[in-house]
C-alpha atoms as a PDB file:
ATOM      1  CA  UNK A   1      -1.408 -27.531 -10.171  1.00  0.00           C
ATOM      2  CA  UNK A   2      -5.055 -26.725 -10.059  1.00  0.00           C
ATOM      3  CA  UNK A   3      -4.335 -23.190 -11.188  1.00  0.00           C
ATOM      4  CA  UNK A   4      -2.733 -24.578 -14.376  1.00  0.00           C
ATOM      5  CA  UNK A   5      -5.327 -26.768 -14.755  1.00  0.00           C
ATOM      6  CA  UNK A   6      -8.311 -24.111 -14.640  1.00  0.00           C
ATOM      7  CA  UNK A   7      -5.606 -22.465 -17.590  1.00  0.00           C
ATOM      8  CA  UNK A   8      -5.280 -25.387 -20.127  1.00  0.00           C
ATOM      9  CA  UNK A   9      -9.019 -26.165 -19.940  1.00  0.00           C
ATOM     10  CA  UNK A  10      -9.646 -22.903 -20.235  1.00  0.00           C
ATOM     11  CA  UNK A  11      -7.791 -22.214 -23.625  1.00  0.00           C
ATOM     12  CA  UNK A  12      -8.750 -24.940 -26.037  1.00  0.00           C
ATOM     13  CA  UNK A  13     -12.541 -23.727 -25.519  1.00  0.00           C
ATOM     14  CA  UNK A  14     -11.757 -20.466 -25.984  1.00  0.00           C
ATOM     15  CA  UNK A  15     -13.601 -19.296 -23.127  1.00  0.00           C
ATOM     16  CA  UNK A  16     -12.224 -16.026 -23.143  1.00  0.00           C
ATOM     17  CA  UNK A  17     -13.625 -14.965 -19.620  1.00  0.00           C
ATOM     18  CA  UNK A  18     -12.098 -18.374 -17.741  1.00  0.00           C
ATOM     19  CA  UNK A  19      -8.956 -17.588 -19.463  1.00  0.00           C
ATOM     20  CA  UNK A  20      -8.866 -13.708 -18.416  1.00  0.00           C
ATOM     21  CA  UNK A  21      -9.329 -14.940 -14.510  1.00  0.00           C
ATOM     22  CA  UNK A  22      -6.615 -18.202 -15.175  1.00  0.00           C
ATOM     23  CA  UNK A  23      -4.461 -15.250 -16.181  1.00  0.00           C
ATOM     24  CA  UNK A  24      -5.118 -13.367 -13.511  1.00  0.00           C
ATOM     25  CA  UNK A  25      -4.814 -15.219 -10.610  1.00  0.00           C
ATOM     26  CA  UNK A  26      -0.990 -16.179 -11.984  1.00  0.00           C
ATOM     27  CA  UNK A  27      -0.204 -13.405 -11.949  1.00  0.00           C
ATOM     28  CA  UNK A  28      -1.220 -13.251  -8.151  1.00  0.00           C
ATOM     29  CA  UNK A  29       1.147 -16.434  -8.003  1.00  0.00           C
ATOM     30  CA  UNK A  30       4.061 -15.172 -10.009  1.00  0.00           C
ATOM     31  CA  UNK A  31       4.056 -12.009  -7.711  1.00  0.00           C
ATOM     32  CA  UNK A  32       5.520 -13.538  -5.160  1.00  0.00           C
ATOM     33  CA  UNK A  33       8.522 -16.074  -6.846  1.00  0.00           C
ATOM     34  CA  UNK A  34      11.123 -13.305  -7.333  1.00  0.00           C
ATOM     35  CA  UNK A  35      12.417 -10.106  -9.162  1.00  0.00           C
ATOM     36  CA  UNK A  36      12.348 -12.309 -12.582  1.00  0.00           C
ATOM     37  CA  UNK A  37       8.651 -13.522 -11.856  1.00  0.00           C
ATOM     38  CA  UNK A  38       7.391 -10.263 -11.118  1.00  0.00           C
ATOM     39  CA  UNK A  39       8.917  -9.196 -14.687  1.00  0.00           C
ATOM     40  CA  UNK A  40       6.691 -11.725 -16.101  1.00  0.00           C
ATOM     41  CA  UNK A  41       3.940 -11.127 -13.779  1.00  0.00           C
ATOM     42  CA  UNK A  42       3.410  -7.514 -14.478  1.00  0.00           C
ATOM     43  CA  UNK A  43       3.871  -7.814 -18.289  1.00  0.00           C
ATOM     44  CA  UNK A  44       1.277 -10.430 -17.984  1.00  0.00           C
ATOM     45  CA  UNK A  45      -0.979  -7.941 -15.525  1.00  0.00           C
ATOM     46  CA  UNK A  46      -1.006  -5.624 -18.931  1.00  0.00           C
ATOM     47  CA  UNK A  47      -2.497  -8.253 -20.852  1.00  0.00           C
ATOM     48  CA  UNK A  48      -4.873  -9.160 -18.377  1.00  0.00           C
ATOM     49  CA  UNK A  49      -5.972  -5.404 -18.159  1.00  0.00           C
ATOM     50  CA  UNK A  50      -6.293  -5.591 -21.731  1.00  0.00           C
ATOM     51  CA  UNK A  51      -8.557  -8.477 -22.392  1.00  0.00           C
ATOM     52  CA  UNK A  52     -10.758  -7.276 -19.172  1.00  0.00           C
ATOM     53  CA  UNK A  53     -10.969  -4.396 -20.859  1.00  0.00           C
ATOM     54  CA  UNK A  54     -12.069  -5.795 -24.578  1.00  0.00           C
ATOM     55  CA  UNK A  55     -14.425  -8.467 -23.240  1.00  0.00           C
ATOM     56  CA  UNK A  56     -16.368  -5.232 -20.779  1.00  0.00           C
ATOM     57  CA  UNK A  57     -17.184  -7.141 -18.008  1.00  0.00           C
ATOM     58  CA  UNK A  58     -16.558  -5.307 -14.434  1.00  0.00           C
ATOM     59  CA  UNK A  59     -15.852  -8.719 -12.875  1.00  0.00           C
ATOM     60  CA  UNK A  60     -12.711  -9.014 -14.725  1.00  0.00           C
ATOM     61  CA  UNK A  61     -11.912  -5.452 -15.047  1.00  0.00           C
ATOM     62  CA  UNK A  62     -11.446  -5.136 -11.442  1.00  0.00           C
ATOM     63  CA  UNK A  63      -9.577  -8.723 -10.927  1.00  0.00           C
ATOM     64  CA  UNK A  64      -7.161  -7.017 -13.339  1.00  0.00           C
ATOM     65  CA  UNK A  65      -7.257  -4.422 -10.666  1.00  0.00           C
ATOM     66  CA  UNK A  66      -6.397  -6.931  -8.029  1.00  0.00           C
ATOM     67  CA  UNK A  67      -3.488  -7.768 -10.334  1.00  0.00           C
ATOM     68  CA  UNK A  68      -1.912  -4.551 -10.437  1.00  0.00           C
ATOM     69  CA  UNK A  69      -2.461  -4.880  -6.690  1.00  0.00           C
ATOM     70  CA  UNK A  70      -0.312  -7.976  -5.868  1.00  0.00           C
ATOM     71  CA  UNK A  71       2.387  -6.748  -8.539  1.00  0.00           C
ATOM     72  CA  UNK A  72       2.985  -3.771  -6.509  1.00  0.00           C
ATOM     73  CA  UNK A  73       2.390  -5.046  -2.768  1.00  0.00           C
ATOM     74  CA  UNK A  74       5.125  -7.960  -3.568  1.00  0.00           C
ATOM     75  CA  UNK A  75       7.469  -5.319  -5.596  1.00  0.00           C
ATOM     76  CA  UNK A  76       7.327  -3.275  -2.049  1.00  0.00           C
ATOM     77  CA  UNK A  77       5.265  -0.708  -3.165  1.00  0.00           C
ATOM     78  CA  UNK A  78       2.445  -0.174  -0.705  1.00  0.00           C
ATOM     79  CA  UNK A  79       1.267   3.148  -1.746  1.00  0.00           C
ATOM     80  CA  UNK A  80       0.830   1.601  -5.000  1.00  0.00           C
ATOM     81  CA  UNK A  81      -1.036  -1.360  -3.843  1.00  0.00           C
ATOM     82  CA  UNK A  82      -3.168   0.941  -1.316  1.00  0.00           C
ATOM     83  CA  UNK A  83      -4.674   2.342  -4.964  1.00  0.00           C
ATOM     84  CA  UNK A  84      -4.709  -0.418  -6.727  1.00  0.00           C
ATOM     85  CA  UNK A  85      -6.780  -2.672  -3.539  1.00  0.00           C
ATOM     86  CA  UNK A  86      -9.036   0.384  -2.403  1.00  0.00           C
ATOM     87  CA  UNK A  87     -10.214   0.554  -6.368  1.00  0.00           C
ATOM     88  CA  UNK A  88     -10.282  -2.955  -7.029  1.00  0.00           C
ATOM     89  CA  UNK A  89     -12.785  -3.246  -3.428  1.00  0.00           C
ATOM     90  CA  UNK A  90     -14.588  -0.325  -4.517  1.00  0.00           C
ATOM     91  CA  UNK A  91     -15.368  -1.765  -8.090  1.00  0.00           C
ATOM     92  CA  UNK A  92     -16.130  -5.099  -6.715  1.00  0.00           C
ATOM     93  CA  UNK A  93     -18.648  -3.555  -3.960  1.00  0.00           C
ATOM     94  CA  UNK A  94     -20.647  -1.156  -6.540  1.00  0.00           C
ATOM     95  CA  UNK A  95     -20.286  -2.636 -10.135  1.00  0.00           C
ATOM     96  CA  UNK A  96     -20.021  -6.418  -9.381  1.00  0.00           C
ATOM     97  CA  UNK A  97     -22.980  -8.485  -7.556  1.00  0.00           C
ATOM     98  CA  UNK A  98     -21.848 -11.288  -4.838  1.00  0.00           C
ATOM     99  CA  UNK A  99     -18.177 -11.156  -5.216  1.00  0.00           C
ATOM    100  CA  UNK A 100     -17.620 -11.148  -1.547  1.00  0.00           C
ATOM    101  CA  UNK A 101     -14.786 -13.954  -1.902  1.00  0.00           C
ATOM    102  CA  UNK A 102     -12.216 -11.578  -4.574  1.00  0.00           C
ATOM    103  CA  UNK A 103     -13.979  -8.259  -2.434  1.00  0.00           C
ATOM    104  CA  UNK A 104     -12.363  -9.985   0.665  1.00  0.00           C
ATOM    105  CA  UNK A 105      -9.535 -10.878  -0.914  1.00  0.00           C
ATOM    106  CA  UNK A 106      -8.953  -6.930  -2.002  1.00  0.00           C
ATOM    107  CA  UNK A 107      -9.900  -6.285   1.226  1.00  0.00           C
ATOM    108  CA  UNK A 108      -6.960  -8.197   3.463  1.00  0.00           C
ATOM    109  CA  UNK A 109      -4.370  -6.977   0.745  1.00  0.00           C
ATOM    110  CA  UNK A 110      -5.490  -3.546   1.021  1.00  0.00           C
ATOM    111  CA  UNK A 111      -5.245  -4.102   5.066  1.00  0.00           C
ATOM    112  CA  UNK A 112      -1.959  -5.616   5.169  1.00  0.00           C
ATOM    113  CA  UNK A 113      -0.460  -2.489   2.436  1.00  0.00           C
ATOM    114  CA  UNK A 114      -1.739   0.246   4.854  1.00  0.00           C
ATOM    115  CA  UNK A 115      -0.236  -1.641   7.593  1.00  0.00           C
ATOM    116  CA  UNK A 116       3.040  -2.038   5.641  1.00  0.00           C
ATOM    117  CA  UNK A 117       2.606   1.718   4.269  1.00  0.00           C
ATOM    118  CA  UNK A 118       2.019   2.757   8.039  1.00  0.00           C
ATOM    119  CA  UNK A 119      -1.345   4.419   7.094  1.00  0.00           C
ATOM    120  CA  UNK A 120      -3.181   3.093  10.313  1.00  0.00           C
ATOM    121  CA  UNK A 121      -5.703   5.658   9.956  1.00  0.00           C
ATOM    122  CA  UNK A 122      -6.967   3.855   6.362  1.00  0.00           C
ATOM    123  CA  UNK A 123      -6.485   0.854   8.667  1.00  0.00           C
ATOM    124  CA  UNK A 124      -8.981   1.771  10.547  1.00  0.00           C
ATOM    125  CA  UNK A 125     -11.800   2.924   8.334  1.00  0.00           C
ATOM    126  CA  UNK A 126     -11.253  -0.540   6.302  1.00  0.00           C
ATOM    127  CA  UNK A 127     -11.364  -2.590   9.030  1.00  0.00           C
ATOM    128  CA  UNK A 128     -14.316  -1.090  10.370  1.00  0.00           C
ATOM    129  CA  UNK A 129     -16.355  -1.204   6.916  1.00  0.00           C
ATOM    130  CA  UNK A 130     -15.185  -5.307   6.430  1.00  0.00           C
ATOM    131  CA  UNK A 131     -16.167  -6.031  10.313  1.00  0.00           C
ATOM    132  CA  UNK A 132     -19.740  -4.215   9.855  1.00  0.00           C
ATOM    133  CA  UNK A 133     -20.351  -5.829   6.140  1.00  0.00           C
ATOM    134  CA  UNK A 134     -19.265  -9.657   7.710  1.00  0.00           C
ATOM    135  CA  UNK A 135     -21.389  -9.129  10.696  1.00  0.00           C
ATOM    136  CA  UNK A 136     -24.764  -7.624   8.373  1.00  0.00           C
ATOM    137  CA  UNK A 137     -24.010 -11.284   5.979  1.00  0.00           C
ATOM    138  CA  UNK A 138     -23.546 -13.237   9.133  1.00  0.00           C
ATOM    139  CA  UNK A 139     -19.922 -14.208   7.662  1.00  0.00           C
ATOM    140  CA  UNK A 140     -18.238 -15.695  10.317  1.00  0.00           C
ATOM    141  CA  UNK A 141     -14.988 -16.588   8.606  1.00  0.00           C
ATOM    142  CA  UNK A 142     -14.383 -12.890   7.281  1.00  0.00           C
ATOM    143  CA  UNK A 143     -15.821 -11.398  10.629  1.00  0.00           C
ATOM    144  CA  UNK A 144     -12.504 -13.395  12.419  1.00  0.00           C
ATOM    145  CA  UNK A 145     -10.454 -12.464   9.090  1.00  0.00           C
ATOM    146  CA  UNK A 146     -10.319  -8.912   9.517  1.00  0.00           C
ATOM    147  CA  UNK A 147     -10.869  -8.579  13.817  1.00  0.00           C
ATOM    148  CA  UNK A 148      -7.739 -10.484  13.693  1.00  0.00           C
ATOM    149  CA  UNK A 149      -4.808  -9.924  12.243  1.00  0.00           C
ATOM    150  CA  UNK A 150      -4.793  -6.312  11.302  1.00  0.00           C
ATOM    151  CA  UNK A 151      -6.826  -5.703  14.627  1.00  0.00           C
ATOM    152  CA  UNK A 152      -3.864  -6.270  16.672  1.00  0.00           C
ATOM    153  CA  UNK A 153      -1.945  -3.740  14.600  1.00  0.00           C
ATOM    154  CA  UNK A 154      -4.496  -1.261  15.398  1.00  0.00           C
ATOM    155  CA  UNK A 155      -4.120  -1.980  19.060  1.00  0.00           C
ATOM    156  CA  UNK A 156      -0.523  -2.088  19.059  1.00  0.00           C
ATOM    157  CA  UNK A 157      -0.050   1.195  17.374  1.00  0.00           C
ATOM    158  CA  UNK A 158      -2.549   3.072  19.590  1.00  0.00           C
ATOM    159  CA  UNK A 159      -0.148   1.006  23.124  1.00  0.00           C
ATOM    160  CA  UNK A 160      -3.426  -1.112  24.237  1.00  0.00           C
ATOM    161  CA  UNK A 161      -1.652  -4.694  24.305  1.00  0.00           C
ATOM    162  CA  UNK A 162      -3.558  -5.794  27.114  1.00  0.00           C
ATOM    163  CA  UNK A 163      -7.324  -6.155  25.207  1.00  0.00           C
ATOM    164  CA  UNK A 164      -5.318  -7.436  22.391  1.00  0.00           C
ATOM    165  CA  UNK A 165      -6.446 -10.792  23.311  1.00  0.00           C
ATOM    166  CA  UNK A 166      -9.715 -10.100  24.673  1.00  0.00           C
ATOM    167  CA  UNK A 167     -10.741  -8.924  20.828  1.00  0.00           C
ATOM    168  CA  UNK A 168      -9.827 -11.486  18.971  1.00  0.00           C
END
């Protein structure tokens, strides 16, 4: 309801930008209702891409980004999303200033694709790079975000269930 919301608000002003991340984000939501949805979600991604792209503004160029990452990590394709997450993060962290929320957000998806693509080794080098950056901003939630949840698939592909607990 609130996304919707943030949409129709966003359209009779014509604030192009609000309407680019509205778009966006439903497409995040549309992802995950179905094969039909996902039609609609990923013709809607190209339109996103497209206005990013007209209105030049890195913020929304790599939210499109994170589109074309949900589209593929709820479609099944993890390789895809690995791409799609590792640029999105990468934009966000260079051409974007204090993003950290949507860098996160890139972040986790990008974790649980490599997890779901079996690339443990990425795993691990992402992981390491969100703990470090959490613990440098004092960011408590993402610190426990990411030592976690994709922690204990670390641990549990490397056999060492019994600090499992112990590190979270």
């Amino acid at each position: 309801a609130v996304q919707t919301e943030h949409l129709l608000r966003a359209l009779p002003l014509g604030e192009e930008r609000r309407v680019c991340r509205a778009l966006a984000t439903e497409v995040a939501y549309l992802s995950v209702q179905g094969p039909a949805a996902a039609r609609r979600a990923r013709r809607l991604a190209e339109k996103v891409f497209a206005l990013a792209d007209r209105l030049g503004d890195p913020y929304l160029a790599y939210g499109a980004q994170m589109c074309a990452g949900f589209t593929t990590f709820f479609a099944g394709n993890f390789r895809g999303a690995i791409q799609a997450f590792t640029e999105a993060e990468r934009g966000l962290a260079t051409d974007v200033v204090g993003a950290w929320w949507e860098r996160n957000t890139a972040r986790f998806f990008l974790c649980l694709a490599q997890i779901n693509a079996g690339d443990f080794v990425g795993l691990r080098g992402t992981l390491e790079l969100a703990v470090v950056d959490a613990l440098r901003r004092k960011d408590v939630f993402t610190r426990n975000l990411f030592a976690t949840h994709p922690t204990v698939w670390c641990a549990l592909c490397d056999d060492r269930t019994d600090g499992v607990l112990a590190g979270v």
